[in-house]
Protein backbone atom coordinates (compact mmCIF):
# COMPACT_ATOMS: atom_id res chain seq x y z
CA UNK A 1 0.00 0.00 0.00
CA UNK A 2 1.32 3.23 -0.92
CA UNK A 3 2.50 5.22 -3.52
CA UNK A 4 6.04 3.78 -4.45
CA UNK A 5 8.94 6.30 -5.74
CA UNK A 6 12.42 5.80 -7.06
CA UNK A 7 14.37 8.68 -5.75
CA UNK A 8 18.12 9.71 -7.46
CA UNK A 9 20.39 12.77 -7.20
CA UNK A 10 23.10 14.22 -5.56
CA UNK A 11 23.05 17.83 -3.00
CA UNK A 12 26.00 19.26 -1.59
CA UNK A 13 24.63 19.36 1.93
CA UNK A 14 28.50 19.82 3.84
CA UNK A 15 28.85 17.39 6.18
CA UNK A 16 28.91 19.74 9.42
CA UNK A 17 25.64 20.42 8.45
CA UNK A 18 24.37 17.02 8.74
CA UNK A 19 23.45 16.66 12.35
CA UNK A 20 21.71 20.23 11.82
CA UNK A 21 19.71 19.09 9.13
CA UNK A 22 18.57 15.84 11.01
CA UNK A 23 17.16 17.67 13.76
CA UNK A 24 15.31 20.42 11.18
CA UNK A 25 13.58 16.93 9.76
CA UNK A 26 12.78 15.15 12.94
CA UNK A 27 11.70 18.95 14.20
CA UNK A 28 9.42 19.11 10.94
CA UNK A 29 7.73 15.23 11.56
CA UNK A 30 7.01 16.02 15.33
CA UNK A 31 5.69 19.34 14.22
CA UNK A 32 3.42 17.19 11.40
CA UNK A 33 2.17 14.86 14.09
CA UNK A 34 4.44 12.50 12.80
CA UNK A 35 7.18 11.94 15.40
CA UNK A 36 10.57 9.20 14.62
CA UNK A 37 12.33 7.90 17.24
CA UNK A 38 15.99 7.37 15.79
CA UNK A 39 17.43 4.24 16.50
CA UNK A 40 20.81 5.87 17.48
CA UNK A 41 21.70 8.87 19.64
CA UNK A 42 23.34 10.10 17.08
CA UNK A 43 21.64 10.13 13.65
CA UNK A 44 22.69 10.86 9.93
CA UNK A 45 19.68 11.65 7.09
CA UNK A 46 21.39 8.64 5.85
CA UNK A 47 19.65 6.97 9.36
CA UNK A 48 16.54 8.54 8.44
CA UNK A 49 15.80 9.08 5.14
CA UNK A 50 14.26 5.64 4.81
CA UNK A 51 10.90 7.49 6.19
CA UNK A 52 11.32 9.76 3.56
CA UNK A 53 10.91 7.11 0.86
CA UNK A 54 14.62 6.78 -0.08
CA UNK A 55 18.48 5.79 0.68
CA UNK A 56 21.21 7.87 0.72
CA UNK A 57 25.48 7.70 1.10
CA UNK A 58 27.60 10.64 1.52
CA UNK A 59 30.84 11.31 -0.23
CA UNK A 60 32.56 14.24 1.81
CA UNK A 61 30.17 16.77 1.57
CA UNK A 62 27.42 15.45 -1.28
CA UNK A 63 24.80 13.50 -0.40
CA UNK A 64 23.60 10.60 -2.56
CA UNK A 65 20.03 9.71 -2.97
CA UNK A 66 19.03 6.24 -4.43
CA UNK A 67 15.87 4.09 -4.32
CA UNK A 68 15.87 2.08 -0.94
CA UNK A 69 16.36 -2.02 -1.47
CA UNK A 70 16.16 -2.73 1.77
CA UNK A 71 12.34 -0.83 2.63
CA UNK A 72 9.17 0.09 1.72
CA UNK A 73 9.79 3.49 -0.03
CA UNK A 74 6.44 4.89 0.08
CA UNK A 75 5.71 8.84 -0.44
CA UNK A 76 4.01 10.76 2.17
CA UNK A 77 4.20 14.14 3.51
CA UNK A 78 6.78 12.99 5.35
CA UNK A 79 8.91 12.32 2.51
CA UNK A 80 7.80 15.90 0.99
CA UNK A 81 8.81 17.08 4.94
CA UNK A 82 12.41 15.55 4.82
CA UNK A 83 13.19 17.26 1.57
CA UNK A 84 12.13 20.59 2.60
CA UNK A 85 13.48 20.53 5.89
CA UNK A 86 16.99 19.62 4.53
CA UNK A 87 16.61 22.66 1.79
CA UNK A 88 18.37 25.11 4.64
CA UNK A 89 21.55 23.32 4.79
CA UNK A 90 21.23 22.27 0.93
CA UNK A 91 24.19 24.51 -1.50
CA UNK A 92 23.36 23.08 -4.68
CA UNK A 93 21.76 20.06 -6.44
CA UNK A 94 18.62 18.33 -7.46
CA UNK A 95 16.58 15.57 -6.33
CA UNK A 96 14.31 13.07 -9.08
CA UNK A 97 11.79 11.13 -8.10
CA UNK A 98 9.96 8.55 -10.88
CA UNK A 99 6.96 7.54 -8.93
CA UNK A 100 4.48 4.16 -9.82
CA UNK A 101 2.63 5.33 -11.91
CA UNK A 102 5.46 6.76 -14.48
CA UNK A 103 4.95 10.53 -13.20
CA UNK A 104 8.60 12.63 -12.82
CA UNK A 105 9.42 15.28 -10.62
CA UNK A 106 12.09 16.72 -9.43
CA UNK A 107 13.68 19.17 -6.19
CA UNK A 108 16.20 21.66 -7.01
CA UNK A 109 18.01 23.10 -4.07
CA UNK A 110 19.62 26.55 -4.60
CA UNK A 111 21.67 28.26 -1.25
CA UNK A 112 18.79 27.18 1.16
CA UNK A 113 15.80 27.39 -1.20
CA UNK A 114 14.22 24.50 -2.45
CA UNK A 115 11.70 24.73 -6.19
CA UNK A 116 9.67 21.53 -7.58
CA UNK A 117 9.82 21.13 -11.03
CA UNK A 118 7.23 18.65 -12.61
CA UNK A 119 4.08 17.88 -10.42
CA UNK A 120 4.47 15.11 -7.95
CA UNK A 121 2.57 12.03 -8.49
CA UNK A 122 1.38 11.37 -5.17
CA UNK A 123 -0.76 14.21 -4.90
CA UNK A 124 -0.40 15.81 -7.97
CA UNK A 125 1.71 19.12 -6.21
CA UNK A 126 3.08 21.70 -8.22
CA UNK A 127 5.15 22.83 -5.15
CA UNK A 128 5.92 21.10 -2.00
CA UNK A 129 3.03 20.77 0.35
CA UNK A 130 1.10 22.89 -2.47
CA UNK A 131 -2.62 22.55 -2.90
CA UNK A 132 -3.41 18.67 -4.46
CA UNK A 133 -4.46 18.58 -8.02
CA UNK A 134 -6.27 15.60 -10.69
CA UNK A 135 -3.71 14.66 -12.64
CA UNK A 136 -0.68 16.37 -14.30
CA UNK A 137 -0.71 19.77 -14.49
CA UNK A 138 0.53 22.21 -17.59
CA UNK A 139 1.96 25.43 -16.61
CA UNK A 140 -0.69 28.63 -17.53
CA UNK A 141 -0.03 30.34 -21.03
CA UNK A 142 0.94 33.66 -20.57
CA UNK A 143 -1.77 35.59 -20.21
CA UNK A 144 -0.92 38.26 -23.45
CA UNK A 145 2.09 39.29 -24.97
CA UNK A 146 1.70 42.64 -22.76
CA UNK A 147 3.28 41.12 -19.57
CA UNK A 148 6.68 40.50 -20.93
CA UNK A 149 6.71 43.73 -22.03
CA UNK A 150 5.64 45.29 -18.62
CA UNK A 151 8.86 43.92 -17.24
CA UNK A 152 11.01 45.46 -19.87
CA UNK A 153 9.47 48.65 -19.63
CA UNK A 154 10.04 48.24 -15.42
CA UNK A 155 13.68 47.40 -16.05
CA UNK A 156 13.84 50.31 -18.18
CA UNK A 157 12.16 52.64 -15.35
CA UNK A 158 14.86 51.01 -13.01
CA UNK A 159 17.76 51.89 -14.67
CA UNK A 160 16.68 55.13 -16.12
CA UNK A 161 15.99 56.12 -11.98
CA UNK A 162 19.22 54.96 -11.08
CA UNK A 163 21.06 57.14 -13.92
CA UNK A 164 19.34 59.85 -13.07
CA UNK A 165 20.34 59.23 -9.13
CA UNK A 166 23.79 58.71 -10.05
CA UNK A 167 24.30 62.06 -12.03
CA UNK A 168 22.76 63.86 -9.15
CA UNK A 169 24.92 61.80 -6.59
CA UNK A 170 27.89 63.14 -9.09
């Protein structure tokens, strides 16, 4: 029972950082009503991330995600809590997830931010914890060709003030 998801991909989450991030994702599950008990005083993600429907191995200061052989790797908002949890401590790199039912998304981690790509097939997400939708979801059309043009004409209006400042500053 479950939804079942193959996870893959690599973060730079430095190692210091480790201990850190396990208590942001054990602080997140107890928060969700969804308390672990680590079986060591001392956990790595690589303890935990089982309950976040994955394995993972570090190499220095990247982190390795993988599909777990030995579990159950189910999805839950647990899983989607481990991954945002971690996105503080989180440099660079991206996270993939194929889930049962063929559907691909994906978790790219930017200096502590964290943006879904692809809508998750669990729940049908466009964003973590984002509102559930039926089925894939395409991105809106733009709504005219006016908006792009808006934001050229605000660039323009930004750098046109700060010109103007500048010769005054001068």
């Amino acid at each position: 029972m479950g939804y079942a998801v193959w996870p893959s991909g690599r973060l730079h989450l430095p190692e210091p950082a480790d201990g850190a991030a396990v208590a942001a994702v054990l602080a997140a599950w107890a928060a969700r009503g969804r308390p672990l008990e680590p079986e060591t005083a001392d956990p790595t993600l690589a303890d935990i991330v089982w309950a976040a429907a994955g394995a993972l191995t570090r190499d220095g200061d990247w982190i390795e995600f993988a599909f777990d052989e030995e579990g159950d790797p189910k999805w839950s908002d647990s899983a989607t809590a481990f991954y945002v949890a971690i996105a503080p401590f989180v440099r660079e790199g991206t996270v993939h997830f194929d889930g049962e039912d063929g559907s691909h998304w994906s978790y790219t981690y930017t200096d502590g931010g964290i943006t879904q790509q692809g809508w998750n097939g669990w729940d049908a997400s466009v964003e973590p914890f984002g509102e559930a939708r039926d089925g894939p979801v395409e991105p809106d059309p733009p709504s005219s060709a006016a908006a792009p043009l808006v934001g050229l004409f605000t660039a323009a209006a930004v750098i046109a003030g700060a010109a103007v400042y500048v010769a005054k500053v001068l």
